[in-house]
N, C-alpha and C. Protein backbone atom coordinates (compact mmCIF):
# COMPACT_ATOMS: atom_id res chain seq x y z
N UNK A 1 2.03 6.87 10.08
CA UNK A 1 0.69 7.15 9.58
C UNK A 1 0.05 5.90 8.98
N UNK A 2 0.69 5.14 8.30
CA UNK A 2 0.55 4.19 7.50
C UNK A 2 -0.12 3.11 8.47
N UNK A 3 1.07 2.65 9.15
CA UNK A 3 0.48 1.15 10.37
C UNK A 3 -0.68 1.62 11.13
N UNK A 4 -1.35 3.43 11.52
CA UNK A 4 -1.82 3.67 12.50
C UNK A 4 -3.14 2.93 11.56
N UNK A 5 -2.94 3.70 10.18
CA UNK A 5 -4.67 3.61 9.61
C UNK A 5 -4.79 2.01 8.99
N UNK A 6 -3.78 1.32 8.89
CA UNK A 6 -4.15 -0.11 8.60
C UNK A 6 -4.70 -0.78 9.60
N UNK A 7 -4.06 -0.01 11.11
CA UNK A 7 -4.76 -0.92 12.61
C UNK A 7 -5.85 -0.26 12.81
N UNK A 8 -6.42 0.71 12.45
CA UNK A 8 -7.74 1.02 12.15
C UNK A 8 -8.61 0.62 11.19
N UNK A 9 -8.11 0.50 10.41
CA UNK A 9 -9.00 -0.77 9.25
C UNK A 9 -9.14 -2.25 9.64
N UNK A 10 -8.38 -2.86 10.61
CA UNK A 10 -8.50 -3.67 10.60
C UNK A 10 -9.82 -4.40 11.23
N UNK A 11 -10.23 -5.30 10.72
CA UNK A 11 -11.52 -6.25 11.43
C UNK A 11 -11.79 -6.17 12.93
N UNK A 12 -11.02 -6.21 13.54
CA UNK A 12 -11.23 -6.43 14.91
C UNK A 12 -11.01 -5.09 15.19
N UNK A 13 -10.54 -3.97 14.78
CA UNK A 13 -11.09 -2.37 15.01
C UNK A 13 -12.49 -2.17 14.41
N UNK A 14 -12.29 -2.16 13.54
CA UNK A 14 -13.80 -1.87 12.61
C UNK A 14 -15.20 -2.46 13.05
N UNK A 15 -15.18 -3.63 13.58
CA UNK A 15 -16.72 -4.29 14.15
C UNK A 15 -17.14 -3.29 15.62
N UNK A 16 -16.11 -2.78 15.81
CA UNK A 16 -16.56 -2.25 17.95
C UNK A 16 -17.36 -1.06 16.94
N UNK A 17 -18.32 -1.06 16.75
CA UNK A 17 -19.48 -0.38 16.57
C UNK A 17 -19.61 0.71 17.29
N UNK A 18 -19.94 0.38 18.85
CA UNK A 18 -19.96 1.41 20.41
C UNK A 18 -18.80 1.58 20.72
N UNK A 19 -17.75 1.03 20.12
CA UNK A 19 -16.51 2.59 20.22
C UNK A 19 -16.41 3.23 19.37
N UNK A 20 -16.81 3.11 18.09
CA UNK A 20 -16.55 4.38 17.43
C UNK A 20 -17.76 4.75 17.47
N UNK A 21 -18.80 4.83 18.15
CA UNK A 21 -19.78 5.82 18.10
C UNK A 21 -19.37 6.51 19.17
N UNK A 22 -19.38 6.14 20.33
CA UNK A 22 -18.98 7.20 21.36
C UNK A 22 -17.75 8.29 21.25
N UNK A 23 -16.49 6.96 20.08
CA UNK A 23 -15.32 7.94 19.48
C UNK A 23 -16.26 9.23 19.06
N UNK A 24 -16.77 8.89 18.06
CA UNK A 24 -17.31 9.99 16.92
C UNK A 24 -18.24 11.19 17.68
N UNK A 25 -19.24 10.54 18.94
CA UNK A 25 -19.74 11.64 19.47
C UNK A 25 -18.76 12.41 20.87
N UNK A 26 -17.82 11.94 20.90
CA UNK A 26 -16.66 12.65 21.93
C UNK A 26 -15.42 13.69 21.11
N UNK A 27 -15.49 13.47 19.71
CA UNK A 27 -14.42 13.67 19.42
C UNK A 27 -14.96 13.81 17.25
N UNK A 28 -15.81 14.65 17.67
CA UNK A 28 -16.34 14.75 16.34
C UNK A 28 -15.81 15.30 15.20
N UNK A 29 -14.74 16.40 15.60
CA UNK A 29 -14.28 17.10 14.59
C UNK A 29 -12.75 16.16 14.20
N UNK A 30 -12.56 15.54 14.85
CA UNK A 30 -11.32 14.42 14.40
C UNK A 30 -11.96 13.37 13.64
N UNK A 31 -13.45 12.91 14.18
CA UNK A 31 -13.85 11.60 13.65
C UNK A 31 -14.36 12.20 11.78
N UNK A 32 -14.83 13.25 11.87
CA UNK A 32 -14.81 14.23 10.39
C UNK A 32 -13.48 14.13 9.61
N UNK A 33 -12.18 14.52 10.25
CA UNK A 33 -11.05 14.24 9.59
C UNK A 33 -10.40 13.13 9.52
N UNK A 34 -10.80 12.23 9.98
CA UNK A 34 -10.36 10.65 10.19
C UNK A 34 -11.17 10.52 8.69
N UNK A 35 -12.35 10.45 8.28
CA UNK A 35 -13.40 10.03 7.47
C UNK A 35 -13.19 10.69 6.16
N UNK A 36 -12.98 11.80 6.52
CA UNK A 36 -13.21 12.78 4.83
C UNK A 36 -11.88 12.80 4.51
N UNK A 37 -10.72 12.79 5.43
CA UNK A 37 -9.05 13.27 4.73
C UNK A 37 -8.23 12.17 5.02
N UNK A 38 -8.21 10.98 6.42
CA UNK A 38 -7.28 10.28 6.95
C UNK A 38 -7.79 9.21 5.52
N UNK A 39 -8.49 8.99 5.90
CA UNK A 39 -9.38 7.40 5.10
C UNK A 39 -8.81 7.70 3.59
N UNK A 40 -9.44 8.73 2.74
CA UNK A 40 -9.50 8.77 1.49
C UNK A 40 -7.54 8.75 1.20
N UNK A 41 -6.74 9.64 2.08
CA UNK A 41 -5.93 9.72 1.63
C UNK A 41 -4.79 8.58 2.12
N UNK A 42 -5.10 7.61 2.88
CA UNK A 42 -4.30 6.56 3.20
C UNK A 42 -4.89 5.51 2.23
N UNK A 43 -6.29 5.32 1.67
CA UNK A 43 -6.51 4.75 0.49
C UNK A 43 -5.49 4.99 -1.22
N UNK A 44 -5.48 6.21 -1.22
CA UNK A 44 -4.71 6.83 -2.26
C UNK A 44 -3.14 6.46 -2.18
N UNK A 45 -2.78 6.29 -1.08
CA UNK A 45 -1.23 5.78 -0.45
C UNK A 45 -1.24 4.63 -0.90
N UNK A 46 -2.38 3.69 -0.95
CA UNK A 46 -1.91 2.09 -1.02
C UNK A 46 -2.01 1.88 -2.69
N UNK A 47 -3.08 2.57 -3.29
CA UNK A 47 -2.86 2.52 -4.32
C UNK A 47 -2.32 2.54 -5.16
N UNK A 48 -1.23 3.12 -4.59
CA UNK A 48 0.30 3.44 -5.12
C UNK A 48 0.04 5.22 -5.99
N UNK A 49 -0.53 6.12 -5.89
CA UNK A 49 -0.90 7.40 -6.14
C UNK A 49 -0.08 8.29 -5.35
N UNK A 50 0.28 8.05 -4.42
CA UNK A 50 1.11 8.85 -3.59
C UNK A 50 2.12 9.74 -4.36
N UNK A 51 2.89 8.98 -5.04
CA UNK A 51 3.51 10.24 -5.78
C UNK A 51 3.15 11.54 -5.96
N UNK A 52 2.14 11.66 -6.54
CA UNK A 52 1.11 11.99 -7.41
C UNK A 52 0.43 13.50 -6.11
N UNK A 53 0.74 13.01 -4.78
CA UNK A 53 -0.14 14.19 -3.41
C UNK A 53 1.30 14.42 -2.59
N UNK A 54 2.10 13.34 -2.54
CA UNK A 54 3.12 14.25 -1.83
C UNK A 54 4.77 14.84 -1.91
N UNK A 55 5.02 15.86 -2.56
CA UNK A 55 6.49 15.63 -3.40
C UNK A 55 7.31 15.32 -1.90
N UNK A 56 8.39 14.84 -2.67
CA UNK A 56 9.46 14.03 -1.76
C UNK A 56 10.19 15.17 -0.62
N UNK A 57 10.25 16.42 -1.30
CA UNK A 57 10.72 17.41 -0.24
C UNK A 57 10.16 17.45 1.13
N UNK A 58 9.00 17.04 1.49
CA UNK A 58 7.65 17.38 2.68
C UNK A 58 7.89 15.58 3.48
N UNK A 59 8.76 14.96 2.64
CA UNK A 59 8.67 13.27 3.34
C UNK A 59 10.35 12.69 3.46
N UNK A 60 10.00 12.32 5.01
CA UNK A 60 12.04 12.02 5.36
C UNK A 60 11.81 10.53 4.72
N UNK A 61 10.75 9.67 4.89
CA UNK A 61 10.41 7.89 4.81
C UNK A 61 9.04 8.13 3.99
N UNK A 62 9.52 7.66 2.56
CA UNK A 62 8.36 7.12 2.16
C UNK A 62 7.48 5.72 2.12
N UNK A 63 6.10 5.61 1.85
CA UNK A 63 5.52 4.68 2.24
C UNK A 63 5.91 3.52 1.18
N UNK A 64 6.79 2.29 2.09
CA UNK A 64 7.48 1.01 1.43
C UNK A 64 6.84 -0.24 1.54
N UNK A 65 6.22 0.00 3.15
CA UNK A 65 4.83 -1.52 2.99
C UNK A 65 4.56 -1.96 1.59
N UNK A 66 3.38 -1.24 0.54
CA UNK A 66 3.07 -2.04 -0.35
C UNK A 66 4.49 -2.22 -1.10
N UNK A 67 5.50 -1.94 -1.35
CA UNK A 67 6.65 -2.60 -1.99
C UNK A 67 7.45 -3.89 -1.69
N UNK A 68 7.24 -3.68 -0.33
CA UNK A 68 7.77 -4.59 0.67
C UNK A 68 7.04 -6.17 0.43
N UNK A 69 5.87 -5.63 0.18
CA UNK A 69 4.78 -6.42 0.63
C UNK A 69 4.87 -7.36 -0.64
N UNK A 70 4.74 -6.33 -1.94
CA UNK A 70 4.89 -7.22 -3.25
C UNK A 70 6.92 -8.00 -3.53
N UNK A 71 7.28 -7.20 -2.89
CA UNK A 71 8.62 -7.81 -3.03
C UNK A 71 8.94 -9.59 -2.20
N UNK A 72 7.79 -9.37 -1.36
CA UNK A 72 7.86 -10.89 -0.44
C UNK A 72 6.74 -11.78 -0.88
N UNK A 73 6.01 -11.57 -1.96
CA UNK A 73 4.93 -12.39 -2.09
C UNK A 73 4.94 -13.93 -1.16
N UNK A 74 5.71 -14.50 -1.63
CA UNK A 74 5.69 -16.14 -0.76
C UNK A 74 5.46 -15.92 0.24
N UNK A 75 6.00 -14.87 1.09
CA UNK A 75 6.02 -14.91 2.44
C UNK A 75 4.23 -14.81 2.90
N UNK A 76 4.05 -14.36 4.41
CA UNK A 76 2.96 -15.02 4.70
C UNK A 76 1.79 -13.61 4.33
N UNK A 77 0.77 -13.50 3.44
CA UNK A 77 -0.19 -12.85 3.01
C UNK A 77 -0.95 -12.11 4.35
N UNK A 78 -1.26 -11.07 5.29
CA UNK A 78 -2.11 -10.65 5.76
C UNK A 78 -3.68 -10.70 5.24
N UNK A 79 -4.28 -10.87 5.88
CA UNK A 79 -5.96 -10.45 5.82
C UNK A 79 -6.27 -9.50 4.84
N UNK A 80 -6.82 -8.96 4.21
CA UNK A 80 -7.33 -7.79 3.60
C UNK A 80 -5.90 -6.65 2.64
N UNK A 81 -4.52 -6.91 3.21
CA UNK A 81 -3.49 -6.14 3.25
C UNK A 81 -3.44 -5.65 1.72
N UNK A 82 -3.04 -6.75 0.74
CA UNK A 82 -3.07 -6.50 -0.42
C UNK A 82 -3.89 -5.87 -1.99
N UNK A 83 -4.27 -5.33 -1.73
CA UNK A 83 -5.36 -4.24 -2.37
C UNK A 83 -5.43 -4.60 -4.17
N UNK A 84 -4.00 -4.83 -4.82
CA UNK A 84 -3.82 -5.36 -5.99
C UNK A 84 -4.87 -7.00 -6.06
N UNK A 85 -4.68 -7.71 -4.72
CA UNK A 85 -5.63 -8.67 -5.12
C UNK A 85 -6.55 -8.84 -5.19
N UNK A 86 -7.60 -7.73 -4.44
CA UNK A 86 -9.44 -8.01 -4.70
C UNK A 86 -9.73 -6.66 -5.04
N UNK A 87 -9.10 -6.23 -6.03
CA UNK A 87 -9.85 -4.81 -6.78
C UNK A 87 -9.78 -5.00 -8.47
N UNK A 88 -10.62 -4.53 -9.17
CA UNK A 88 -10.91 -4.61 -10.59
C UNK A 88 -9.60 -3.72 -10.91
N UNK A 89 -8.75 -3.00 -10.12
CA UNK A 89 -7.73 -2.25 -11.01
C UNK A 89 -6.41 -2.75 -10.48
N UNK A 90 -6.29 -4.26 -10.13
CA UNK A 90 -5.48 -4.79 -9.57
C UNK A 90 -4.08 -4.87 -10.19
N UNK A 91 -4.04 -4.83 -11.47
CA UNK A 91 -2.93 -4.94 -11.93
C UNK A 91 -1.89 -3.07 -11.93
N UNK A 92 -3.13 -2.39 -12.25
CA UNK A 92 -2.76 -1.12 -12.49
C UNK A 92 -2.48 -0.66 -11.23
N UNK A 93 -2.65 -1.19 -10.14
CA UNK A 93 -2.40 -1.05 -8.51
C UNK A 93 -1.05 -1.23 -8.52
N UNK A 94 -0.96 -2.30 -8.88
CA UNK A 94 0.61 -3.03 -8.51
C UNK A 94 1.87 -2.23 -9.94
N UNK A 95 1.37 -1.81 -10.77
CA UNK A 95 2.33 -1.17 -11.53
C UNK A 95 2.33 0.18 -11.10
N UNK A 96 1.48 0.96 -9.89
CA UNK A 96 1.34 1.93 -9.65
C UNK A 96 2.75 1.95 -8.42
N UNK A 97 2.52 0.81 -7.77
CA UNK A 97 3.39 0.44 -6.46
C UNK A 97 4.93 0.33 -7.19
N UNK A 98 4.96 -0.20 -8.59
CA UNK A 98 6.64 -0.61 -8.80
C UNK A 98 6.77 0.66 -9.48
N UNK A 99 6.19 1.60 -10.12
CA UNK A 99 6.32 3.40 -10.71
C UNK A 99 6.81 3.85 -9.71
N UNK A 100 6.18 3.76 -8.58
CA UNK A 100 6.32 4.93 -7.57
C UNK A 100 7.90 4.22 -6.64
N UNK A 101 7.94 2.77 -6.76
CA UNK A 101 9.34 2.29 -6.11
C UNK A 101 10.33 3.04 -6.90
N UNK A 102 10.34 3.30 -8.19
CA UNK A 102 11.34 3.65 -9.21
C UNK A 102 11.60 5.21 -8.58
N UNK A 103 10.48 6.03 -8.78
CA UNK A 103 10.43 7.36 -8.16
C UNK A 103 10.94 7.41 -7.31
N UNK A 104 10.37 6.66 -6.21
CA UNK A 104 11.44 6.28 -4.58
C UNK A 104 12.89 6.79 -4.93
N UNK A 105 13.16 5.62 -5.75
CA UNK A 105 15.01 5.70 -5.91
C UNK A 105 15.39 6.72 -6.48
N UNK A 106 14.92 7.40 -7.13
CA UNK A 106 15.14 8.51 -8.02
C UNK A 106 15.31 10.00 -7.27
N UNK A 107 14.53 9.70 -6.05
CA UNK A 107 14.36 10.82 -5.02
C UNK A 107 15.13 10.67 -3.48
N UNK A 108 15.99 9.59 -3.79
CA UNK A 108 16.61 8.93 -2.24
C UNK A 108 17.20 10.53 -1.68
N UNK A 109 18.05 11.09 -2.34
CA UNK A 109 18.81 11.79 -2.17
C UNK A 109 17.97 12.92 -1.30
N UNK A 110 16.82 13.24 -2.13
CA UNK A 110 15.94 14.37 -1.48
C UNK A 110 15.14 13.76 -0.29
N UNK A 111 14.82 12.71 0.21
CA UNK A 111 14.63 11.93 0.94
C UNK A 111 15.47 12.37 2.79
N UNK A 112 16.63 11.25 1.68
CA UNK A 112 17.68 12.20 3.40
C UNK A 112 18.33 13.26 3.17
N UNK A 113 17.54 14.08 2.60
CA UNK A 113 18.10 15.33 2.82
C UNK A 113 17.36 16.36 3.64
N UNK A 114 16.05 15.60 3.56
CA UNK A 114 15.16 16.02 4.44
C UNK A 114 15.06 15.46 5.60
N UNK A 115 15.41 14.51 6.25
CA UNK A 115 15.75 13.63 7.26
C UNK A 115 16.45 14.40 8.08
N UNK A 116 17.75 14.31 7.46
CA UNK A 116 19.15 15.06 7.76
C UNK A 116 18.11 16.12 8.50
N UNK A 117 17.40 17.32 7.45
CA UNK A 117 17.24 18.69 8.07
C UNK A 117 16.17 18.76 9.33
N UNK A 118 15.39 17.39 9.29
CA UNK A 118 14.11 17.49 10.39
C UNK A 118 15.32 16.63 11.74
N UNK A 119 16.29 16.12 11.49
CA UNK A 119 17.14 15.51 12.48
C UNK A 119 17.98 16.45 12.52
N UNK A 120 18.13 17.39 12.49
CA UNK A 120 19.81 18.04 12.56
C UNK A 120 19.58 18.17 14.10
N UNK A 121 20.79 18.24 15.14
CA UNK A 121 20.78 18.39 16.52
C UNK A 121 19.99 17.30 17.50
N UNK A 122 19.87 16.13 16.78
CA UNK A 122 19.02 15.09 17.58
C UNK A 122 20.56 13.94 17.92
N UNK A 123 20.10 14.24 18.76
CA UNK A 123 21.12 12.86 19.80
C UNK A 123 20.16 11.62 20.37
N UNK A 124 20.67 10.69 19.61
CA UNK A 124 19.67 9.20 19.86
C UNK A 124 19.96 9.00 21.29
N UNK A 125 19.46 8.46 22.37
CA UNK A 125 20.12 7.59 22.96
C UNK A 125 20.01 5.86 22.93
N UNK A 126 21.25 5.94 23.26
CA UNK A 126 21.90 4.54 22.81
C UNK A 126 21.29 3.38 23.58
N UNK A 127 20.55 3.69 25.00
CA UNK A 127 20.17 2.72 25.54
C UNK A 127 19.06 2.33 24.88
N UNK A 128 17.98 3.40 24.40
CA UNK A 128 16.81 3.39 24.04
C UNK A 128 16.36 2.56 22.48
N UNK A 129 17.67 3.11 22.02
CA UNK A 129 17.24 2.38 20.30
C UNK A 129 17.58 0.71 20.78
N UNK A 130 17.98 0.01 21.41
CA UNK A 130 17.56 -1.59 21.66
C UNK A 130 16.15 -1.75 21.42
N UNK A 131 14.85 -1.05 21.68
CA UNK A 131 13.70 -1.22 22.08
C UNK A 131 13.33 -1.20 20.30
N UNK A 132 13.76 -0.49 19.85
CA UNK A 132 13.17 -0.30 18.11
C UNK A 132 14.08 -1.52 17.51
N UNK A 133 14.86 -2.65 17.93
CA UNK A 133 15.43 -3.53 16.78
C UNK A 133 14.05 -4.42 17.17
N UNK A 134 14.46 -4.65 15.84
CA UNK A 134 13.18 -6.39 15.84
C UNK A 134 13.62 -7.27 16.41
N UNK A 135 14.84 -8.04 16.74
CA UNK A 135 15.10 -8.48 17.48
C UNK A 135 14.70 -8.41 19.61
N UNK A 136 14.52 -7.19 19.75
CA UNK A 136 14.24 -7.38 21.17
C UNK A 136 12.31 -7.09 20.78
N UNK A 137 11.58 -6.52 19.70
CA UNK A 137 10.32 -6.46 19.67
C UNK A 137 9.87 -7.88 19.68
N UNK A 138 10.19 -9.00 19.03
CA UNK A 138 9.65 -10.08 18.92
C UNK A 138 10.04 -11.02 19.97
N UNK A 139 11.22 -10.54 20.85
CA UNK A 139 11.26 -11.54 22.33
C UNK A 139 10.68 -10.67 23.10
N UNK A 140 10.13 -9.69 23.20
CA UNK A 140 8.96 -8.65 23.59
C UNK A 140 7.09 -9.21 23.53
N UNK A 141 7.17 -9.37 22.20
CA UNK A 141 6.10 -9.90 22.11
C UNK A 141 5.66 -11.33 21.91
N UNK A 142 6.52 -12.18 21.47
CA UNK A 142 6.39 -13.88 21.62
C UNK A 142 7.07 -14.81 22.73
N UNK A 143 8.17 -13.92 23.36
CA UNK A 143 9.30 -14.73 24.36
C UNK A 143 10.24 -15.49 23.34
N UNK A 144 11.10 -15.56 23.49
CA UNK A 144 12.83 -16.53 23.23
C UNK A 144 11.92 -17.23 22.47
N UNK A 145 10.89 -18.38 22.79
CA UNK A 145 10.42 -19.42 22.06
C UNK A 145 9.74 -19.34 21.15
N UNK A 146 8.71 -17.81 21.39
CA UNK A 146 7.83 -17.51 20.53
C UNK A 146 8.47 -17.14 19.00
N UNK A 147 9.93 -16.45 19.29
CA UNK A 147 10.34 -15.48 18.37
C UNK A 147 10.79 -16.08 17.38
N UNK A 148 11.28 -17.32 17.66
CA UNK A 148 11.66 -18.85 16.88
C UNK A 148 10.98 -19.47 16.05
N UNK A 149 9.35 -19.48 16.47
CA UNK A 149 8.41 -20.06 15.28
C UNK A 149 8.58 -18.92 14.07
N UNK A 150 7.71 -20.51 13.11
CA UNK A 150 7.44 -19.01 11.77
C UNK A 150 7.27 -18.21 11.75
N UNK A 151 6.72 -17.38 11.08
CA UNK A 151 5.57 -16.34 10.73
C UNK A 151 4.62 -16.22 10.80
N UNK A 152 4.05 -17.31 9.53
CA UNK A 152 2.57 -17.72 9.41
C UNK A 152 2.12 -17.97 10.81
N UNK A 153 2.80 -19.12 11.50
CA UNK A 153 2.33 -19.26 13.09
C UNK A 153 2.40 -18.17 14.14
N UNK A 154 3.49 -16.98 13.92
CA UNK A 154 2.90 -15.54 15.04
C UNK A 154 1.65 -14.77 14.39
N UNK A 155 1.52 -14.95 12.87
CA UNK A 155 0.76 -13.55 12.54
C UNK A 155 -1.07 -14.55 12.92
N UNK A 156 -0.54 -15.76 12.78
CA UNK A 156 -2.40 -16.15 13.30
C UNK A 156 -2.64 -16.36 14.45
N UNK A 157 -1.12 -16.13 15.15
CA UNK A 157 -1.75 -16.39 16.57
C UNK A 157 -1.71 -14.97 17.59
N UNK A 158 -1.17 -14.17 16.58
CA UNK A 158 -1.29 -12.48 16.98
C UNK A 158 -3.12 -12.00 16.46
N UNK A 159 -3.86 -12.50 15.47
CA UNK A 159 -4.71 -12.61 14.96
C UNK A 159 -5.97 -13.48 15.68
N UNK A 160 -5.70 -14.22 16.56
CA UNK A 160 -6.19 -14.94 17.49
C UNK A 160 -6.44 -13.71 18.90
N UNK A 161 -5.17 -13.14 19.14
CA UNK A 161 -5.40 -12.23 20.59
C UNK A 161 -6.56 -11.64 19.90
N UNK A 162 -6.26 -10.76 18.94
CA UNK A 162 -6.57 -9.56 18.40
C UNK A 162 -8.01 -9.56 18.42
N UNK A 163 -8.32 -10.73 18.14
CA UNK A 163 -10.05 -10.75 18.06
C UNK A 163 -10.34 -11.31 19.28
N UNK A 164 -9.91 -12.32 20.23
CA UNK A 164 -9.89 -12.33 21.38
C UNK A 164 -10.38 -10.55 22.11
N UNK A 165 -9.37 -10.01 22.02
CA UNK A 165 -9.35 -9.13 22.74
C UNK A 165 -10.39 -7.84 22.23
N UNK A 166 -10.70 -8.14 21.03
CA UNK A 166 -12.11 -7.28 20.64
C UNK A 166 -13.59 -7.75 20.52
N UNK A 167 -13.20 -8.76 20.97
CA UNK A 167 -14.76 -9.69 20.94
C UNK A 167 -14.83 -9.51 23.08
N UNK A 168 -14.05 -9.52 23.76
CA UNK A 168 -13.52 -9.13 24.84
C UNK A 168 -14.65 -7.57 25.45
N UNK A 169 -14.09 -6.72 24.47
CA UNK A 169 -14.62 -5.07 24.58
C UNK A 169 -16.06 -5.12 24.72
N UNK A 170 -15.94 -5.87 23.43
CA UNK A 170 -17.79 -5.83 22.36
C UNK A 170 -17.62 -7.22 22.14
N UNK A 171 -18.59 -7.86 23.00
CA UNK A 171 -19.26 -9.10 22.49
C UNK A 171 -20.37 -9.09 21.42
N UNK A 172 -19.62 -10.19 20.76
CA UNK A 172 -20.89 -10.11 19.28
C UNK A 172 -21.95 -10.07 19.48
N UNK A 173 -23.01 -9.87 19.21
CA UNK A 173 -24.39 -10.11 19.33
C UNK A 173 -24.82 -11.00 19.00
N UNK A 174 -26.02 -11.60 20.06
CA UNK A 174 -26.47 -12.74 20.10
C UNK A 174 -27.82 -12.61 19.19
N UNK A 175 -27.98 -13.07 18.27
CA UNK A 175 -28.95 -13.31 16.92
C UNK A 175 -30.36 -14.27 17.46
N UNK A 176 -31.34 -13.88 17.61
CA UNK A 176 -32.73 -14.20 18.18
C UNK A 176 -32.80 -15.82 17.95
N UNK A 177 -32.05 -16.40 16.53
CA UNK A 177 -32.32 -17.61 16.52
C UNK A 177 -31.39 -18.32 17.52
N UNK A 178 -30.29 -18.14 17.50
CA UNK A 178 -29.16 -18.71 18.25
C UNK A 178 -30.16 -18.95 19.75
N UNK A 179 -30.50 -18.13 20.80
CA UNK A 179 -31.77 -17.94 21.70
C UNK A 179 -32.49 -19.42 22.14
N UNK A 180 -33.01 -19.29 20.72
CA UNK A 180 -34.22 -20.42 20.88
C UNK A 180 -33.63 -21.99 20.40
């Protein structure tokens, strides 16, 4: 839920204007619940509030991004990702994120216990989970050579397609002065 509505927030989703209008007039009663329940309540998630809407019984994986995220600071910063850094309740954000890590641990148990019960009778197959290690995703998506550079150098040059490929869809508009 989490990665779906951050790749929907993101810049190069958010500018295609004429896709989400045609989304919204094809598909109106989703684009209503995307807006009034997906939005507000994946906002409330990052905020670190989550506790607070979903008890741990109803969740096998709780949401660890923003923990993750503050636990790696050095590492390489996303676009917009961090919410503690350009909001007036930034600090109370980030003590909201290390409350609710504590809660996390406090609830592991009820966690996979719910796991356990939404998995009982599931047989993985073994060929298939190769495809979910990070290891074969990033020679998937960069090649042997790609998977080798930094970070900083895949996430701007994944950030490069990305708008590539949405400036691609929907070309920006050309501004009357540019013209003349």
């Amino acid at each position: 839920f989490s990665a779906v509505m951050k790749a929907l927030e993101m810049p190069q989703i958010t500018r295609l204007e004429k896709t989400w209008t045609a989304l919204r007039h094809q598909y109106t009663q989703t684009a209503i619940l995307y807006e009034k329940q997906l939005k507000p309540f994946s906002k409330i998630l990052h905020e670190g509030r989550e506790s607070t809407c979903v008890p741990p019984n109803h969740v096998s994986v709780p949401l660890l991004m923003p923990l993750v995220t503050l636990m790696e600071r050095q590492a390489v910063t996303f676009e917009g990702t961090d919410m503690w850094e350009k909001n007036d309740e930034s600090c109370e954000i980030m003590l909201n994120h290390l409350a609710t890590a504590r809660l996390m641990a406090e609830a592991a148990d009820s966690y996979r216990m719910n796991a356990e019960r939404i998995l009982e009778g599931f047989q993985p197959d073994e060929e298939m989970s190769e495809i979910f290690k990070t290891e074969f995703q990033m020679r998937l998506l960069w090649g042997s050579k790609g998977a080798q550079v930094n970070q900083a150098e895949r996430y701007e040059k994944f950030n490069q397609i990305l708008t590539a490929l949405s400036r691609k869809l929907e070309p920006p508009a050309v501004k009357q002065a540019e013209l003349r």
